[in-house]
Every structure is written in structure tokens, then in C-alpha cells.
C-alpha atoms as a PDB file:
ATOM      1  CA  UNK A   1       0.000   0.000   0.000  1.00  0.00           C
ATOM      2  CA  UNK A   2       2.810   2.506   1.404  1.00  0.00           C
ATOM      3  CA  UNK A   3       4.477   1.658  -2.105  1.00  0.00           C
ATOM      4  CA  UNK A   4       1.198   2.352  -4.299  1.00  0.00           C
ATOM      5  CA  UNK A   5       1.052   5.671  -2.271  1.00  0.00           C
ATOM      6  CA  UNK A   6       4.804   6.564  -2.964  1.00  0.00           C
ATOM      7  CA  UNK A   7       4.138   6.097  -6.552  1.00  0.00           C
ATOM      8  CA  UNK A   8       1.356   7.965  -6.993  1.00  0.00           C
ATOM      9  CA  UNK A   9       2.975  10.889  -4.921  1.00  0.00           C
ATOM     10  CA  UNK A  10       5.477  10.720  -7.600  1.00  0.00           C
ATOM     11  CA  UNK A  11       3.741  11.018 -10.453  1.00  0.00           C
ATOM     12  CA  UNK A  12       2.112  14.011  -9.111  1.00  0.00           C
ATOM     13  CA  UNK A  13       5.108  15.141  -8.682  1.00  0.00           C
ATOM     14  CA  UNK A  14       6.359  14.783 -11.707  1.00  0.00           C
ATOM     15  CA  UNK A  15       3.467  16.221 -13.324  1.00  0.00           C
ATOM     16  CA  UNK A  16       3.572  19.729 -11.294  1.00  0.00           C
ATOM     17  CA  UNK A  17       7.471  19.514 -12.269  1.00  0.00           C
ATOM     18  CA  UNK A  18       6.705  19.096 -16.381  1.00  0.00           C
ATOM     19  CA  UNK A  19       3.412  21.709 -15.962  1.00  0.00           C
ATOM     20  CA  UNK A  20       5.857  24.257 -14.248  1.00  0.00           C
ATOM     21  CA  UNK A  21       8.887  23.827 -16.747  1.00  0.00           C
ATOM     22  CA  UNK A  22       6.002  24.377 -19.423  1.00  0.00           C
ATOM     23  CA  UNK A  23       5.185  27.413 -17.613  1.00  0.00           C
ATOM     24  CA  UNK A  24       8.492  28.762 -17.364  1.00  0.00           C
ATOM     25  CA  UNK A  25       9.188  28.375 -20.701  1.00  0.00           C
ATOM     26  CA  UNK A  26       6.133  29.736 -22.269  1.00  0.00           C
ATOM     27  CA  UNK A  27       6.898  32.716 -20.458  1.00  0.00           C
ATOM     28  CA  UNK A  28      10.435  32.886 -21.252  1.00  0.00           C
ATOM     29  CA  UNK A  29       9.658  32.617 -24.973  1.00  0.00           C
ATOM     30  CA  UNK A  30       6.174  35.009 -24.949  1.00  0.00           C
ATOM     31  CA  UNK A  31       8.980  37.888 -23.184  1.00  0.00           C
ATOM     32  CA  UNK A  32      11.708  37.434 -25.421  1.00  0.00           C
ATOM     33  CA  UNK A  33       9.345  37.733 -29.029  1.00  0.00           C
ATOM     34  CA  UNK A  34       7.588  40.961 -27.711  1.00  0.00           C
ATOM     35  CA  UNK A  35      10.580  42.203 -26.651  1.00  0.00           C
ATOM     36  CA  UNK A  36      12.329  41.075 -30.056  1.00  0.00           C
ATOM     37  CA  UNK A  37       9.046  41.890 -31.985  1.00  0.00           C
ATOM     38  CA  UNK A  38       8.609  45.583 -31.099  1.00  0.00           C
ATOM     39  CA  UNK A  39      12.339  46.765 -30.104  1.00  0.00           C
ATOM     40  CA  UNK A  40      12.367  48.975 -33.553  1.00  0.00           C
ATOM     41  CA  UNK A  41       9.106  50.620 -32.429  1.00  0.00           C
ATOM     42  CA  UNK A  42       9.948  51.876 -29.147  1.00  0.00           C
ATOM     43  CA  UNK A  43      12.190  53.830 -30.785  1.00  0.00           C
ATOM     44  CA  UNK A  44       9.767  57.326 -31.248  1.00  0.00           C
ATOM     45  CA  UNK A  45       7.893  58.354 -33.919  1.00  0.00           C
ATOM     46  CA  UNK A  46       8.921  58.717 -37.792  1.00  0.00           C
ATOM     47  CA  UNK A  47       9.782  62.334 -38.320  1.00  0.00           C
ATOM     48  CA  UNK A  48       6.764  64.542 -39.937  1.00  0.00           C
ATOM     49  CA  UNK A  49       4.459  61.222 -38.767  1.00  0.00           C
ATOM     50  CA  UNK A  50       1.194  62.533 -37.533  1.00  0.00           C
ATOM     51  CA  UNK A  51      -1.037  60.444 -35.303  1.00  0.00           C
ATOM     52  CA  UNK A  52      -4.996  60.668 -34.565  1.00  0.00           C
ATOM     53  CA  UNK A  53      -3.611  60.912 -30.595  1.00  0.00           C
ATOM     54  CA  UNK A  54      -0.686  60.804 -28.319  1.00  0.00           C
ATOM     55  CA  UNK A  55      -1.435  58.372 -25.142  1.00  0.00           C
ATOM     56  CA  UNK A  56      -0.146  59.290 -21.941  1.00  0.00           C
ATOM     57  CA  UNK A  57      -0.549  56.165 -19.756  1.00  0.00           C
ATOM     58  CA  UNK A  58      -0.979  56.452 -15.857  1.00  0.00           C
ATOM     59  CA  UNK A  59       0.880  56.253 -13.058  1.00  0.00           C
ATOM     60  CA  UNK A  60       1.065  56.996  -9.208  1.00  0.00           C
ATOM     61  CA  UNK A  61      -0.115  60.456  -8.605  1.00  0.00           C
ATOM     62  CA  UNK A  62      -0.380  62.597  -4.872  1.00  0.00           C
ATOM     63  CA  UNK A  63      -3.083  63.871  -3.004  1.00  0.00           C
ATOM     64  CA  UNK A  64      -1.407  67.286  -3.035  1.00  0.00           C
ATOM     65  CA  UNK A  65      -1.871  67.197  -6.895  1.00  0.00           C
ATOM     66  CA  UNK A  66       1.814  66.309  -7.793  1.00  0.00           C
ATOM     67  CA  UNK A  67       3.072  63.288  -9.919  1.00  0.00           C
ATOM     68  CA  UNK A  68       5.084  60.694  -9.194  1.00  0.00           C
ATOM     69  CA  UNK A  69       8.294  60.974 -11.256  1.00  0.00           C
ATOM     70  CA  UNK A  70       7.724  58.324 -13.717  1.00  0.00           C
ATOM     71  CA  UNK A  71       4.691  59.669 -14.605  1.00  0.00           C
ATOM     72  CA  UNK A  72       6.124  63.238 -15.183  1.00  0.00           C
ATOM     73  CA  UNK A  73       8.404  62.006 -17.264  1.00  0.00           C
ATOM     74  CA  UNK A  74       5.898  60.725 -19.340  1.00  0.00           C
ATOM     75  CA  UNK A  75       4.056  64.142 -19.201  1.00  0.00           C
ATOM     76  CA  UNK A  76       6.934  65.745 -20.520  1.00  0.00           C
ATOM     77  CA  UNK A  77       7.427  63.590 -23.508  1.00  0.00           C
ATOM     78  CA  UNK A  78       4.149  63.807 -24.360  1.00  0.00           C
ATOM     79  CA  UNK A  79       4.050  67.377 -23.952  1.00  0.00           C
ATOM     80  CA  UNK A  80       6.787  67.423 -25.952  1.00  0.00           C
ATOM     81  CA  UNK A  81       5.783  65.092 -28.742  1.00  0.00           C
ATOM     82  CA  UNK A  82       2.397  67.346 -28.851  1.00  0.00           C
ATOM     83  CA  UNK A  83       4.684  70.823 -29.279  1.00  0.00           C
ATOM     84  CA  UNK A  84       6.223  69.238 -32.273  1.00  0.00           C
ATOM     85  CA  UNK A  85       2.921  68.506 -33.900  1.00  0.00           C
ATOM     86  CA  UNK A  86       3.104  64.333 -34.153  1.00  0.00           C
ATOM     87  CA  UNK A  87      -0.368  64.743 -33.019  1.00  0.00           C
ATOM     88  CA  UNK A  88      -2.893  67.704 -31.701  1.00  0.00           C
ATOM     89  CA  UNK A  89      -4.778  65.487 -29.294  1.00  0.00           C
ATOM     90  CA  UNK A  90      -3.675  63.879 -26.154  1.00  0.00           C
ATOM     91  CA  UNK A  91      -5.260  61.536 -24.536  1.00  0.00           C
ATOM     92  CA  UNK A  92      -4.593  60.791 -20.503  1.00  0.00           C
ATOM     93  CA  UNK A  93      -5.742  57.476 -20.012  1.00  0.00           C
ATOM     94  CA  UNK A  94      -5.291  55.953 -15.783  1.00  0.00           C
ATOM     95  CA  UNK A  95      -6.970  54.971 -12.616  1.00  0.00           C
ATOM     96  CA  UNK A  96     -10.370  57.284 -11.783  1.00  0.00           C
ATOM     97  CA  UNK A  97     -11.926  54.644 -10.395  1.00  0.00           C
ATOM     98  CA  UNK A  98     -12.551  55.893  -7.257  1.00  0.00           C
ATOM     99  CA  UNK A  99     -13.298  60.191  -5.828  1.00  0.00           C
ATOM    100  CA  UNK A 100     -10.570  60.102  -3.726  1.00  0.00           C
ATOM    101  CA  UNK A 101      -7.682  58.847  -6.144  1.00  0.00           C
ATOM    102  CA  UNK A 102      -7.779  60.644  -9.763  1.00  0.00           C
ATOM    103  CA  UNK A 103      -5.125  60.171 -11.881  1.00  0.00           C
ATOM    104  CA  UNK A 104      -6.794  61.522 -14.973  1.00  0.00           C
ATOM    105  CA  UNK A 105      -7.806  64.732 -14.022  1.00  0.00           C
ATOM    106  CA  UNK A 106      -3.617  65.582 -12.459  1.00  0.00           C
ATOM    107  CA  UNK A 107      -2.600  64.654 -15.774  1.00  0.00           C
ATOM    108  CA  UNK A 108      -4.588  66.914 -17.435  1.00  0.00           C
ATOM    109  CA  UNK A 109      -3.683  69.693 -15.636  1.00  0.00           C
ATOM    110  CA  UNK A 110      -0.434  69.295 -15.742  1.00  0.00           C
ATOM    111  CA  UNK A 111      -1.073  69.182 -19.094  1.00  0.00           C
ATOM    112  CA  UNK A 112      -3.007  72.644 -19.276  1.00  0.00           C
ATOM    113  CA  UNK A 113      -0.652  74.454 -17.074  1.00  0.00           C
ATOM    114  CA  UNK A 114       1.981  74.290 -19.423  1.00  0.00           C
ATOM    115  CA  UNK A 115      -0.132  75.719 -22.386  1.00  0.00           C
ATOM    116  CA  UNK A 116      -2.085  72.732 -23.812  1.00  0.00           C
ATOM    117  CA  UNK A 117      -5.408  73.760 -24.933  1.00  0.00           C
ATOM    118  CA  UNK A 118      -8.208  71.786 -22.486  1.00  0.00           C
ATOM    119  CA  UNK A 119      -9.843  70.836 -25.382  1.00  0.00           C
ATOM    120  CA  UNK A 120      -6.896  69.317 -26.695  1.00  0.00           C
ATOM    121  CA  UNK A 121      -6.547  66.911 -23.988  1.00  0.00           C
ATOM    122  CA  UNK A 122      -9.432  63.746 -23.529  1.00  0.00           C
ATOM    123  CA  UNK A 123      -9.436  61.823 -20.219  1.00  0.00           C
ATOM    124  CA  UNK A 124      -9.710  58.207 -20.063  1.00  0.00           C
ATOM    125  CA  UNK A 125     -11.379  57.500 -16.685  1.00  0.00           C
ATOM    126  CA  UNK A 126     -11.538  53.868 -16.963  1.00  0.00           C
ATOM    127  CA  UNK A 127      -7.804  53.330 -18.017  1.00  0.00           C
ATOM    128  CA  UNK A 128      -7.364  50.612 -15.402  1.00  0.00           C
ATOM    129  CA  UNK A 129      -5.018  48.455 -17.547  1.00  0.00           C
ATOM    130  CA  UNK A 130      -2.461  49.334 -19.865  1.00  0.00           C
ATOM    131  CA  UNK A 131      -5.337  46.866 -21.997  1.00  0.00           C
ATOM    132  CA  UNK A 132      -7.951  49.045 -21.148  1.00  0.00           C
ATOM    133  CA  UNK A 133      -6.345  52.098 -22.209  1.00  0.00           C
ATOM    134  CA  UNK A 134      -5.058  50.693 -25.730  1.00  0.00           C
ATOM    135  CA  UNK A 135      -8.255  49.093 -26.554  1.00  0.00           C
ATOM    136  CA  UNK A 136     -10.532  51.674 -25.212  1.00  0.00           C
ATOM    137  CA  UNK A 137      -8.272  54.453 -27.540  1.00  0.00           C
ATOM    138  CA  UNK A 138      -9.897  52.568 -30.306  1.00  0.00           C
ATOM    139  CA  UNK A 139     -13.179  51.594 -29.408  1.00  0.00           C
ATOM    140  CA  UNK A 140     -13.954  54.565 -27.088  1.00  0.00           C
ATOM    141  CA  UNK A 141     -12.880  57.448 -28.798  1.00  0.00           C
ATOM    142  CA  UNK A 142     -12.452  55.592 -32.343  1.00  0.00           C
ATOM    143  CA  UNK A 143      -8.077  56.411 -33.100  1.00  0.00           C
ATOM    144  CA  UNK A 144      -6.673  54.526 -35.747  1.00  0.00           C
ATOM    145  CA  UNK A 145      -3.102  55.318 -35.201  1.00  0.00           C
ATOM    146  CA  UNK A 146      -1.894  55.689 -31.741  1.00  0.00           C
ATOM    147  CA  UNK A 147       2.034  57.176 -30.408  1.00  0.00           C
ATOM    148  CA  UNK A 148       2.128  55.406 -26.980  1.00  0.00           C
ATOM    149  CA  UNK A 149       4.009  57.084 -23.778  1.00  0.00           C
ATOM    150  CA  UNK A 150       5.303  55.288 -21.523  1.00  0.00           C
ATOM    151  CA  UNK A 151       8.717  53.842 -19.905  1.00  0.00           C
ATOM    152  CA  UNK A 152      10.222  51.575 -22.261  1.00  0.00           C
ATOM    153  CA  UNK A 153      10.359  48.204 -20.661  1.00  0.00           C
ATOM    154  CA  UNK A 154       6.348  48.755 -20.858  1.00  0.00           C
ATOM    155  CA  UNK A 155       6.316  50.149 -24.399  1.00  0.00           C
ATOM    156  CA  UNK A 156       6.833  46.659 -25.697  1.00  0.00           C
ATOM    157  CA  UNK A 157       3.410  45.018 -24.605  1.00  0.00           C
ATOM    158  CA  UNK A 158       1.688  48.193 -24.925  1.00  0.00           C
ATOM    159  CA  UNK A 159       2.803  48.097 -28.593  1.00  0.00           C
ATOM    160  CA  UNK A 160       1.588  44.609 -28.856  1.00  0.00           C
ATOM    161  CA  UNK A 161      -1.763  45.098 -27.618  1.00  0.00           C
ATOM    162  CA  UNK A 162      -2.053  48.254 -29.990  1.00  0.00           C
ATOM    163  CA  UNK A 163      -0.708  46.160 -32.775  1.00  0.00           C
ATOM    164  CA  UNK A 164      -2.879  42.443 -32.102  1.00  0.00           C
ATOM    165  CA  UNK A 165      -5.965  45.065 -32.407  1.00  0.00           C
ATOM    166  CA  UNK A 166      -5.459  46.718 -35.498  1.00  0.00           C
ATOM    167  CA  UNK A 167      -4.217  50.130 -34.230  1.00  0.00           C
ATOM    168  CA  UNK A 168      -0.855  52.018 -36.630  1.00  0.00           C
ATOM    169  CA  UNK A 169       1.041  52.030 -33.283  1.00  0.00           C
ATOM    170  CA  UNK A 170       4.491  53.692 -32.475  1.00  0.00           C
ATOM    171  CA  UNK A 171       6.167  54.034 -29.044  1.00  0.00           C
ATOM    172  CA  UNK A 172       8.226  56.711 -27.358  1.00  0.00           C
ATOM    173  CA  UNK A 173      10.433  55.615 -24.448  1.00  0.00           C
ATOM    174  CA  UNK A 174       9.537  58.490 -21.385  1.00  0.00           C
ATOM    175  CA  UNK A 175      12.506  56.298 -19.512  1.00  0.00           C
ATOM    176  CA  UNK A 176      14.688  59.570 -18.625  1.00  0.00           C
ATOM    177  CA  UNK A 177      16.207  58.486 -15.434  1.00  0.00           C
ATOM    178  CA  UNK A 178      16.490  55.745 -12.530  1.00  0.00           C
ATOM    179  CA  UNK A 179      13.111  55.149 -10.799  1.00  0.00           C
ATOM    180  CA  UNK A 180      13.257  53.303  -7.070  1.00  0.00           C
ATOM    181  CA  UNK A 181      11.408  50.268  -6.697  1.00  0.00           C
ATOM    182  CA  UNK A 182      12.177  48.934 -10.831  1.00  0.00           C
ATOM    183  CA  UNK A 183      13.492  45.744 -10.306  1.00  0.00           C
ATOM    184  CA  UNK A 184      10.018  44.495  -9.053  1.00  0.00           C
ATOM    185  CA  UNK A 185       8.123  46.381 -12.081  1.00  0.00           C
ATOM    186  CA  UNK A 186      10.145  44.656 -14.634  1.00  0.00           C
ATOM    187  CA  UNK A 187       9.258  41.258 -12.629  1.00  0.00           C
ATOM    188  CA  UNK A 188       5.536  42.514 -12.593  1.00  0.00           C
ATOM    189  CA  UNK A 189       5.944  43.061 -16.204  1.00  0.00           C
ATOM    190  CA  UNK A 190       7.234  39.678 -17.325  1.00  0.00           C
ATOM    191  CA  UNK A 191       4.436  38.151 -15.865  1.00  0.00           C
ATOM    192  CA  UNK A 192       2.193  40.723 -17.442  1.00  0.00           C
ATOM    193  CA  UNK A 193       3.210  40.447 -20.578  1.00  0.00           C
ATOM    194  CA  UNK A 194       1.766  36.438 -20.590  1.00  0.00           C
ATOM    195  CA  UNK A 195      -1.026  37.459 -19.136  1.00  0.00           C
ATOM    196  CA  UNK A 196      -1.816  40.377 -21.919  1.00  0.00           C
ATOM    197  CA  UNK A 197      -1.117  37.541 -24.671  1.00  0.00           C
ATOM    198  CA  UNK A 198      -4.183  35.664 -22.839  1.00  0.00           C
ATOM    199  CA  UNK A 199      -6.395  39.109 -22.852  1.00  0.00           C
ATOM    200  CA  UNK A 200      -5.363  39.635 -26.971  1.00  0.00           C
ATOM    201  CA  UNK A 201      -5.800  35.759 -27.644  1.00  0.00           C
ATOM    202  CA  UNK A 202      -9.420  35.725 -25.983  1.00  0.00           C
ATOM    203  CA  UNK A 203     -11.092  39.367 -26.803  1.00  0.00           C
ATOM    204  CA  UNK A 204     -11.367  40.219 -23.357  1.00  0.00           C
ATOM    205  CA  UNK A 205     -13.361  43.491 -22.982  1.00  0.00           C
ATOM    206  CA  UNK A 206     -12.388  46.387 -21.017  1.00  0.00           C
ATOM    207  CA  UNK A 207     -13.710  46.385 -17.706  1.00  0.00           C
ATOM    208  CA  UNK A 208     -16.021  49.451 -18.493  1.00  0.00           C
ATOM    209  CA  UNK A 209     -17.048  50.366 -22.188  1.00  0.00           C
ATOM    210  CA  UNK A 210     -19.102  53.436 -22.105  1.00  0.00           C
ATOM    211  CA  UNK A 211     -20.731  56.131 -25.307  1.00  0.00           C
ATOM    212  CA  UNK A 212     -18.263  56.739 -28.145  1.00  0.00           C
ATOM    213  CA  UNK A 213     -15.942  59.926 -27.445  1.00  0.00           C
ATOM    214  CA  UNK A 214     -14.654  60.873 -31.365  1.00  0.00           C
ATOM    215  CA  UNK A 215     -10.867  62.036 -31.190  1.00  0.00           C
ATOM    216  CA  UNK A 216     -11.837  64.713 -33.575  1.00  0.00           C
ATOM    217  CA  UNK A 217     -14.073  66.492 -31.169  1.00  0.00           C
ATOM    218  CA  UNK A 218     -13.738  68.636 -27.948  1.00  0.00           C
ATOM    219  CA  UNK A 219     -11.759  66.555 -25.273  1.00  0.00           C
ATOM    220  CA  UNK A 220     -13.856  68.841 -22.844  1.00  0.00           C
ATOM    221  CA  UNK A 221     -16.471  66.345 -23.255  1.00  0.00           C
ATOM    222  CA  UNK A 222     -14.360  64.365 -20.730  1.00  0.00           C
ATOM    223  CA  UNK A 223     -14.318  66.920 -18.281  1.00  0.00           C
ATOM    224  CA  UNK A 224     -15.769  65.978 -15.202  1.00  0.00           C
ATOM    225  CA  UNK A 225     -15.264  68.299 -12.930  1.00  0.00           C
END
């Protein structure tokens, strides 16, 4: 009996062991073609390119109204990217979800304070996901060709999601200095990246859809305040 036992134990074992190595490897090999894949497109935009939008993804903001410095940095590129005319719409796409924490509405006065017309700028309130915000840039306010902002180690599945969806998609790297705590992001990442294969694979819809927004209209209509 004790013997019958051991063996099964074993084979469980040994299953869990193969399953895992799968795993692991999947994930190895789903990180190194995105990476591989869209390397050439994190590179900025074409010069004299134009783009329906420039999207400014989320990141930590303050209750005092101040950004976190990775997400400044991707305020200034896009701030920049918008002076030099690769697009005359932004939009801000992050975490509104709740009264108290508004990362939408800080972006998009950062925005304005340094001379970007509020009409200019659209806010994505239910940008929960960097798959939310790519696939609600589409479907939401209706962009066909997107310049992404973001740090570059998320660029690359960014740019895949905007790709696997039809979207003309280019990527400029807002990494402009050492952030604290990136060693566990780029962990987070790796597994993210598998898990945004899944959400392209399947069709997953964004957590909240919502009435059309056109890019070519008044981001005011955003407003919410």
C-alpha cells in the first residue's frame, strides 16, 4: 500500500514539475518575441508622422496634486511630442476609479498648465489596464493610429496590444532616469506580458465600455469636474 502511495505521490510530482517547466518556458519565450518583436518601435515616432492621438498612460499620482516621477516624465514627452505637432490630441488614459484617487484629471492639468489647450486633452477614466487604455483608444474614442508614452520596458506590450488590435502604433520611451522600486516592475511586467497575450488571444473586454468619445471632437467632453 505505502508503495502504491509513494508512486502515486510521484507522479504528481512529476506532473507539477513538467506543468511548471512548461510554464516557465512559455513565459520565457512570450517575453523574449515581444521584446524582439517591437524593439524597432519603441524607438519614437517617424519624423513629420502625424497620429490621430498621443497616449499618456498612468501612473502613481499625490493627493497634493503632484506626480510621481515616472509619470512626469511621461508628461513631458508627451508634452513634448504634442509641441512638435506628431499629433494635436492627447489623450490621458489611468486609474479614476474611485473620488478620492484621480489620476486623470492631475494629468490633465499638468497638461493645461503648461499651455495645452483643455480641449486638446481627452481623459480616459476607466484606463485601469495598460489593456484598457489601448483598446478603449480605439473603441472609445475611435483612433486609428496611436504614439504610446510610456517607460520603455512597458512600451513593448503596450505596442503589442495596440498592434494584435489593429491600431498604426508607435512608441516613445519616457525612460529619462532611474526610478526606485524597478526591479520588481520589470518582474511585474514579465508576468504581465503572458497574461496580456491571454487578454489579446481571448477578446477580453475592457472592464467598463461606455458612449463613443470621437478624437476629432472637444476633449472637454471628458471633463468631469
Amino acid at each position: 500500500m505505502k508503495n502504491k502511495k509513494g508512486g502515486k505521490l510521484k507522479t504528481v510530482i512529476a506532473v507539477i514539475a513538467v506543468a511548471a517547466a512548461v510554464c516557465a518556458l512559455f513565459t520565457v519565450a512570450v517575453n523574449a518575441v515581444m521584446t524582439g518583436t517591437y524593439e524597432k518601435l519603441t524607438e519614437g515616432p517617424p519624423e513629420g508622422k502625424k497620429y490621430d492621438c498621443i497616449i499618456i498612460l498612468g501612473a502613481k499620482v499625490f493627493d497634493d496634486g503632484g506626480v510621481s516621477a515616472m509619470l512626469a516624465d511621461r508628461l513631458d514627452v508627451g508634452l513634448r511630442l504634442y509641441n512638435e505637432g506628431y499629433s494635436d490630441r492627447i489623450i490621458v488614459s489611468g486609474d479614476h476609479g474611485q473620488a478620492e484617487y484621480d489620476e486623470v484629471n492631475t494629468m490633465k492639468k499638468y497638461l493645461t498648465d503648461r499651455g495645452v489647450p483643455s480641449e486638446a486633452v481627452f481623459m480616459d477614466h476607466a484606463g485601469f489596464s495598460t489593456y484598457d487604455s489601448i483598446v478603449r483608444a480605439k473603441e472609445i474614442f475611435g483612433c486609428e493610429s496611436v504614439l504610446i508614452v510610456t517607460q520603455k520596458y512597458h512600451l513593448y506590450r503596450a505596442l503589442y496590444i495596440a498592434s494584435s488590435i489593429g491600431l498604426d502604433a508607435r512608441g516613445a520611451s519616457a525612460s529619462l532616469r532611474e526610478y526606485a522600486g524597478q526591479t520588481m516592475r520589470d518582474v511585474r511586467e514579465y508576468a504581465a506580458r503572458v497574461k496580456d497575450v491571454g487578454s489579446v488571444v481571448f477578446r477580453v473586454k475592457p472592464k467598463y465600455s461606455g458612449d463613443k468619445i470621437p478624437i476629432t471632437g472637444s476633449g472637454d467632453l471628458t471633463n468631469d469636474k
